[in-house]
Protein backbone atom coordinates (compact mmCIF):
# COMPACT_ATOMS: atom_id res chain seq x y z
CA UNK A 1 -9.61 -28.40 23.06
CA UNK A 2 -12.39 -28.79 20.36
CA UNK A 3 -15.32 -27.62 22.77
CA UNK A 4 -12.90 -25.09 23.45
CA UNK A 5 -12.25 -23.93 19.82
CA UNK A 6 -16.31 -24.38 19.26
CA UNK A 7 -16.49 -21.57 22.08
CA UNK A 8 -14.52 -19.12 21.05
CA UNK A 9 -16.45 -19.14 17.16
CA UNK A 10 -19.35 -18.64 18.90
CA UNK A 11 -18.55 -16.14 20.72
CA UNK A 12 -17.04 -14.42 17.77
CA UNK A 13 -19.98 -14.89 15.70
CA UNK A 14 -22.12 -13.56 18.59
CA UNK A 15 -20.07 -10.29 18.27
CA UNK A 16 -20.34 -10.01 14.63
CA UNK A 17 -23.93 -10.12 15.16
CA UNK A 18 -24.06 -7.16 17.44
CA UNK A 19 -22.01 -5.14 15.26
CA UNK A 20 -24.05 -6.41 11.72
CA UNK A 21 -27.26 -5.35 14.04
CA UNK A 22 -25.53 -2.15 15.49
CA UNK A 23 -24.61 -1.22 11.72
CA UNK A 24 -27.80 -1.68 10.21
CA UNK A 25 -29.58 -0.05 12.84
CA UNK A 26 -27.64 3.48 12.10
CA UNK A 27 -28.60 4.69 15.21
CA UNK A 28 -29.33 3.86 18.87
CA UNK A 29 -30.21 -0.15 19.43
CA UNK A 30 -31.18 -0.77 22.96
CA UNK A 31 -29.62 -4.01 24.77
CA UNK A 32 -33.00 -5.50 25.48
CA UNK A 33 -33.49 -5.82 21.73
CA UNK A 34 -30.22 -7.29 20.64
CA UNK A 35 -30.69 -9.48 23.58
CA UNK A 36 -34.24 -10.65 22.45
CA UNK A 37 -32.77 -10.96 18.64
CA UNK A 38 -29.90 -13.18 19.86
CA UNK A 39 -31.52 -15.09 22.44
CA UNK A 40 -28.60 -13.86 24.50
CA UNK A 41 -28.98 -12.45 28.12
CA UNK A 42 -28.50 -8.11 28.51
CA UNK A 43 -25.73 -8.99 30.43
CA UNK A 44 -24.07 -11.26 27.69
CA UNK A 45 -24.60 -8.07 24.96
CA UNK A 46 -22.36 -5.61 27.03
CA UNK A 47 -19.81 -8.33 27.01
CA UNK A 48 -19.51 -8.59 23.79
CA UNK A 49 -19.92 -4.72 23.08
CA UNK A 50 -16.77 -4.05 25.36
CA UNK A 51 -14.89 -6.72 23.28
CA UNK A 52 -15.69 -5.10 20.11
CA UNK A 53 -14.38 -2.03 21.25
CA UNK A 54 -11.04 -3.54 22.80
CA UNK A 55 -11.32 -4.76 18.92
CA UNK A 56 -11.16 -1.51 17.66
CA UNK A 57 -14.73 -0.22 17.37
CA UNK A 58 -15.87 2.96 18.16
CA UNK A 59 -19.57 2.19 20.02
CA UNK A 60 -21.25 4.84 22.64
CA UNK A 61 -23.78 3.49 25.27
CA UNK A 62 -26.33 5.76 27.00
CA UNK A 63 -28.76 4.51 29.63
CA UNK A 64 -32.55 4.04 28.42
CA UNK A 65 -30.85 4.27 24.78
CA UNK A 66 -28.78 1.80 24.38
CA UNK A 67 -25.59 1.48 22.45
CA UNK A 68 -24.86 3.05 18.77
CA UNK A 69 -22.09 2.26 16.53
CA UNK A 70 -19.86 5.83 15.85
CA UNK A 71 -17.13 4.23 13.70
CA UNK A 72 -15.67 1.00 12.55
CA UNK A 73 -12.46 -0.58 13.16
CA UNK A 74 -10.31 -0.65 10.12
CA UNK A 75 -7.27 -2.40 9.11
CA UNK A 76 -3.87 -0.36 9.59
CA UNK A 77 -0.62 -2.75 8.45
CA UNK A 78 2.29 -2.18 6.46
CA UNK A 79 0.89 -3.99 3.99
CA UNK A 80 -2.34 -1.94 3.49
CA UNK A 81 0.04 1.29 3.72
CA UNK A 82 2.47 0.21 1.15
CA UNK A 83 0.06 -0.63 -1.30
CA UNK A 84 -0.69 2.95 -1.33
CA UNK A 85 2.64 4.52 -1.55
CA UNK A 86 4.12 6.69 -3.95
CA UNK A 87 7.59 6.99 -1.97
CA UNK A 88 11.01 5.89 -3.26
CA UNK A 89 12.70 4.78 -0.05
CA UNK A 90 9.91 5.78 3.07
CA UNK A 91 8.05 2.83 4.24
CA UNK A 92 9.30 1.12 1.12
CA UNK A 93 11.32 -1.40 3.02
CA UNK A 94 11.12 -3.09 7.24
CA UNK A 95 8.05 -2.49 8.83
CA UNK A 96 8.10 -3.82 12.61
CA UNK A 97 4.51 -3.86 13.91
CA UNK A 98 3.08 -4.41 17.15
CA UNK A 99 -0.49 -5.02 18.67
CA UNK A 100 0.91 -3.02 21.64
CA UNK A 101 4.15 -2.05 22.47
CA UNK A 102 6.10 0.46 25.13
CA UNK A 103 6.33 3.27 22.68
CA UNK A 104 7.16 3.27 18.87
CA UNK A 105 10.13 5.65 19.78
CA UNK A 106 11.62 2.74 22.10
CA UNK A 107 11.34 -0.05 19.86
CA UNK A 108 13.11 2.64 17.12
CA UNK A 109 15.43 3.21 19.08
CA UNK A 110 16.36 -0.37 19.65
CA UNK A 111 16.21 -0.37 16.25
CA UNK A 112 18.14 2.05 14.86
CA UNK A 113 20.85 1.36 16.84
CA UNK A 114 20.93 -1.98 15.59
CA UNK A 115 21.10 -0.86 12.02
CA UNK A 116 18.06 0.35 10.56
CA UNK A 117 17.92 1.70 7.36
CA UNK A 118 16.43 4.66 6.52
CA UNK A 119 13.03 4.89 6.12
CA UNK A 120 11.92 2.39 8.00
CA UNK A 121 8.71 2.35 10.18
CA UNK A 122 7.72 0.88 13.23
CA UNK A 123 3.40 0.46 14.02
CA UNK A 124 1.87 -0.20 16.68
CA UNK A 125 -1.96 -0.25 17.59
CA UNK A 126 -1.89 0.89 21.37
CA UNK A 127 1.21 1.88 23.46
CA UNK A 128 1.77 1.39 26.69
CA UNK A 129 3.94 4.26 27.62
CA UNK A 130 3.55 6.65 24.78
CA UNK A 131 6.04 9.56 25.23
CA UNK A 132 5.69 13.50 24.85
CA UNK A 133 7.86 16.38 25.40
CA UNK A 134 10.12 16.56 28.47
CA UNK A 135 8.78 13.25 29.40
CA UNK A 136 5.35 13.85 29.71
CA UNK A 137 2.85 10.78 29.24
CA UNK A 138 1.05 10.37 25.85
CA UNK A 139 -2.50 9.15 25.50
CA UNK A 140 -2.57 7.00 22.66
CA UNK A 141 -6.09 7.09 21.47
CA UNK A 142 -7.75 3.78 19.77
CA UNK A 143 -8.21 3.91 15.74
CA UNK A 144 -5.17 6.17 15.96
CA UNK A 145 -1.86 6.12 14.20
CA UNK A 146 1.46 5.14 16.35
CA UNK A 147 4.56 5.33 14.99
CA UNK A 148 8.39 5.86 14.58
CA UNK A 149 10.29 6.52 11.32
CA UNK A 150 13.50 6.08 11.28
CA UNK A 151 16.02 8.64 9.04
CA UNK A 152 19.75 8.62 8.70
CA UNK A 153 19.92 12.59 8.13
CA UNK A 154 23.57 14.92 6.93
CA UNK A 155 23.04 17.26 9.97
CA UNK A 156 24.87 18.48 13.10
CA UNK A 157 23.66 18.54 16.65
CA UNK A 158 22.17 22.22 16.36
CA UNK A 159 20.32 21.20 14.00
CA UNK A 160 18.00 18.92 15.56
CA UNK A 161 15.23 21.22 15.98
CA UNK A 162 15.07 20.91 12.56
CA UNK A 163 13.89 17.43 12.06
CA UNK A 164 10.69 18.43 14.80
CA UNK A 165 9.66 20.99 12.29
CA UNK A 166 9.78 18.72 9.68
CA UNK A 167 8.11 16.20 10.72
CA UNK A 168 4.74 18.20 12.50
CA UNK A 169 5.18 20.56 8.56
CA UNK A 170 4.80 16.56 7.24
CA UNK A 171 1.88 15.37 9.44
CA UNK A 172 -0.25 18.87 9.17
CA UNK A 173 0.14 18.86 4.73
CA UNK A 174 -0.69 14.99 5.05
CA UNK A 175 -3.71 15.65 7.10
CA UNK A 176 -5.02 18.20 4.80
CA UNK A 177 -5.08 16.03 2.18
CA UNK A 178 -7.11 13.21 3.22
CA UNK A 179 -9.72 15.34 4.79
CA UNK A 180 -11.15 18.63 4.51
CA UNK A 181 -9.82 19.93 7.85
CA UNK A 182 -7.69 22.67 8.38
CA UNK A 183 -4.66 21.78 11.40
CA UNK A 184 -2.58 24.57 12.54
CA UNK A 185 0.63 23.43 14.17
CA UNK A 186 1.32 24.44 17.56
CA UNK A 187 5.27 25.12 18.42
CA UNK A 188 7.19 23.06 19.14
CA UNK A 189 5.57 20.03 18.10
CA UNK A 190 1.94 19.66 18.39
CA UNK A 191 -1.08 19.77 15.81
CA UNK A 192 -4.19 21.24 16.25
CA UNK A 193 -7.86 21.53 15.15
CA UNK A 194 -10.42 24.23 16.40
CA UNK A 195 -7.62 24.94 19.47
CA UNK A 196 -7.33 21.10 20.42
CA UNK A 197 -4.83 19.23 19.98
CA UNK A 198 -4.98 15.84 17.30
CA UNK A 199 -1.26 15.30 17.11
CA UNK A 200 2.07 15.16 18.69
CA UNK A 201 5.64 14.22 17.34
CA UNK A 202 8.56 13.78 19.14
CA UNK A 203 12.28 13.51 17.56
CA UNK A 204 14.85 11.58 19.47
CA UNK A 205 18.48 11.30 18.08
CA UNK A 206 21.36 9.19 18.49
CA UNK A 207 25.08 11.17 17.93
CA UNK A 208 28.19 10.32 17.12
CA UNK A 209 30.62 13.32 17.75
CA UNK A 210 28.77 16.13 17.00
CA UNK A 211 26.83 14.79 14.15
CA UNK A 212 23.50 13.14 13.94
CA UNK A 213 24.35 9.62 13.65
CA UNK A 214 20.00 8.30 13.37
CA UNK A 215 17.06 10.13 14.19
CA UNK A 216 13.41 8.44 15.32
CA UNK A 217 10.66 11.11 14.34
CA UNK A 218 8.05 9.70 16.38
CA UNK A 219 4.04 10.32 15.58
CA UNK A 220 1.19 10.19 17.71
CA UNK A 221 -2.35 11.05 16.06
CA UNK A 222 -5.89 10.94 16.95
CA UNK A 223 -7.96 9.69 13.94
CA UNK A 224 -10.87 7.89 14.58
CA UNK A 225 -11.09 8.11 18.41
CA UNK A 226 -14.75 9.55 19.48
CA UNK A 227 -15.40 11.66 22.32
CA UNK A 228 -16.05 8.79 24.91
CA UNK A 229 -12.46 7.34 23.76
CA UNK A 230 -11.18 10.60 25.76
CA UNK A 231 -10.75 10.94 29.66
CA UNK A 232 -12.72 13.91 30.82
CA UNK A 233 -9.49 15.68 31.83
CA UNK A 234 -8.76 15.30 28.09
CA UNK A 235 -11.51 16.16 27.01
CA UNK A 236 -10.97 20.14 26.53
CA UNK A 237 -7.66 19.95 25.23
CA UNK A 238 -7.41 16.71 22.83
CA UNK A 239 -9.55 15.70 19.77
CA UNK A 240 -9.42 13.64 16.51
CA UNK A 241 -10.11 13.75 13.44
CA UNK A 242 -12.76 12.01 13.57
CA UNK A 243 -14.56 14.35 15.76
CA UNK A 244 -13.76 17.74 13.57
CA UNK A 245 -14.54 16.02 10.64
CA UNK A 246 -18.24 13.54 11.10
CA UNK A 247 -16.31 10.94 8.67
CA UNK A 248 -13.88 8.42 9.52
CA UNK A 249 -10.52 8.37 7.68
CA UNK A 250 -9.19 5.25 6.16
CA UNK A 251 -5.67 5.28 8.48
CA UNK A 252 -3.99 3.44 6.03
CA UNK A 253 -4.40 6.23 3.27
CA UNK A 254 -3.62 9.13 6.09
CA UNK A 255 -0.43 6.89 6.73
CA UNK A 256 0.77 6.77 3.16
CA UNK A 257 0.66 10.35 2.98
CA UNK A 258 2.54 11.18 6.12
CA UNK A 259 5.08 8.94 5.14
CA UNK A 260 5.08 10.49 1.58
CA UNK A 261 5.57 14.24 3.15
CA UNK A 262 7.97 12.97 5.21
CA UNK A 263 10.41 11.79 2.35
CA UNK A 264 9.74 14.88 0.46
CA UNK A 265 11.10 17.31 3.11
CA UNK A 266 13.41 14.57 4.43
CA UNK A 267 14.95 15.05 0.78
CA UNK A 268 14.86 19.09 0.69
CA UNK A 269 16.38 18.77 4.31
CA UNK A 270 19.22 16.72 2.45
CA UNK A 271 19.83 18.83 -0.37
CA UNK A 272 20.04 22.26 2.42
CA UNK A 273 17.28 23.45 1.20
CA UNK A 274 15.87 24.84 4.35
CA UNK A 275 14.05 28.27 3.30
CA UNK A 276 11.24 25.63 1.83
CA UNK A 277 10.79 24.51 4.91
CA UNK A 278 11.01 27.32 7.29
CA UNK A 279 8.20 28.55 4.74
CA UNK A 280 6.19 26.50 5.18
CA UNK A 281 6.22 25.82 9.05
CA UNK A 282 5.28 29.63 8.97
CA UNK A 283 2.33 29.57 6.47
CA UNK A 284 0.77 26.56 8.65
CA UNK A 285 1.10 28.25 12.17
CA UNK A 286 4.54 27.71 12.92
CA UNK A 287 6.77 30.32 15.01
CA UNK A 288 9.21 32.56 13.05
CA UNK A 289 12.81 31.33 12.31
């Protein structure tokens, strides 16, 4: 067990070598030099490389180049989102989080059922079976945000398109405020930048009678993910923010502010004040009511 333990620090410290090396370089650093550095075989480097991306990190590779270090990992929990809140009730209170999960909508689902209260969130780094529309599969990019609120709205059946608009109105203001990037939303429930597409939200709601009983607004965005992150089938039609904007964004602060929009037209949505909101869908791209 010790030799064991010994192992795996090395091997950790070899990694943070590659990425302290990979960082300072600011550029391309080919294998056969990192190799040389760390008295570790060529072979050995690309191991390590594709753990530090399973880790998060963003690193491109290019033959007679090398590898080069796009954008860091960074640390997404509840913790590091609440810290930065300026909510009342929205991801205020239960946070489940997950290295990987099914799909954020699932486990709120589970959830809500079970009792949830409104408001809360469930995280998760990388899903397995991420969800669209009509059943269609979602690619959950790495460095991106996953996750379900859960909300406990006043509002009949026919009025769960509602809740959609809401939530993609929430995600496209929050994303304009951390970055200087302009996303138009795409009906029904997609976000896009420069005609690709960086986000998708799906609603799913639990009745009772004809009423809304609990409601999981689910959110899929592309933040950090680079180019490479993509499938080449993907590549046309998906993007990040990462990739319009040059500069990573802390996910933690983008978080925060989704979660803040959400509340705020969560609360308008409450006191039927929908004209706000219809507004507003229409100003960022939105169909006509």
């Amino acid at each position: 067990m010790v030799i064991s333990h010994s192992s795996d620090a090395s091997e950790h410290s070899r990694r943070e070598q590659i990425l302290a090396l990979l960082e300072k370089r600011q550029g391309w650093c080919s294998g056969e030099l990192m190799a040389e550095q760390l008295g570790i075989s060529r072979a050995a480097v690309a191991k390590h490389v594709t753990m530090l991306r399973t880790s998060g990190h963003g690193i491109e590779s290019a033959p007679r180049r090398g590898y080069r270090l796009i954008v860091k990992a960074d640390n997404l929990t509840a913790q590091e989102v609440q810290r930065r809140l300026s909510t009342h009730t929205f991801g205020k209170g239960e946070w489940r989080c997950f290295d990987r999960t099914t799909s954020t909508n699932q486990q709120g689902i589970i959830w809500a059922a079970e009792g949830a209260q409104a408001g809360s969130v469930v995280l998760a780094e990388r899903q397995t079976e991420g969800r669209g529309r009509r059943g269609r599969h979602w690619f959950s990019a790495p460095r991106g945000i996953q996750c379900s609120i859960i909300v406990r709205p006043s509002l009949q059946e026919e009025q769960i398109p509602l809740l959609t608009v809401l939530t993609t109105v929430a995600v496209t203001l929050a994303i304009r405020h951390s970055a200087p990037l302009v996303p138009r939303i795409k009906a029904p429930n997609d976000v896009l930048l420069n005609g690709r597409k960086v986000c998708g939200v799906l609603v799913e709601t639990g009745l009772r009678a004809t009423e809304v009983e609990w409601a999981v607004l689910g959110i899929g965005c592309n933040v950090n993910a680079v180019r490479e992150d993509f499938a080449e089938d993907l590549q046309a039609s998906a993007s990040s923010l990462f990739f319009e904007n040059r500069q990573p964004i802390p996910r933690a602060v983008l978080l925060a502010r989704i979660l803040e929009q959400v509340e705020f037209w969560h609360d308008r949505l409450q006191a039927g004040e929908y004209s706000g909101l219809h507004k507003k869908w229409e100003e960022l791209g939105g169909n006509p009511f």
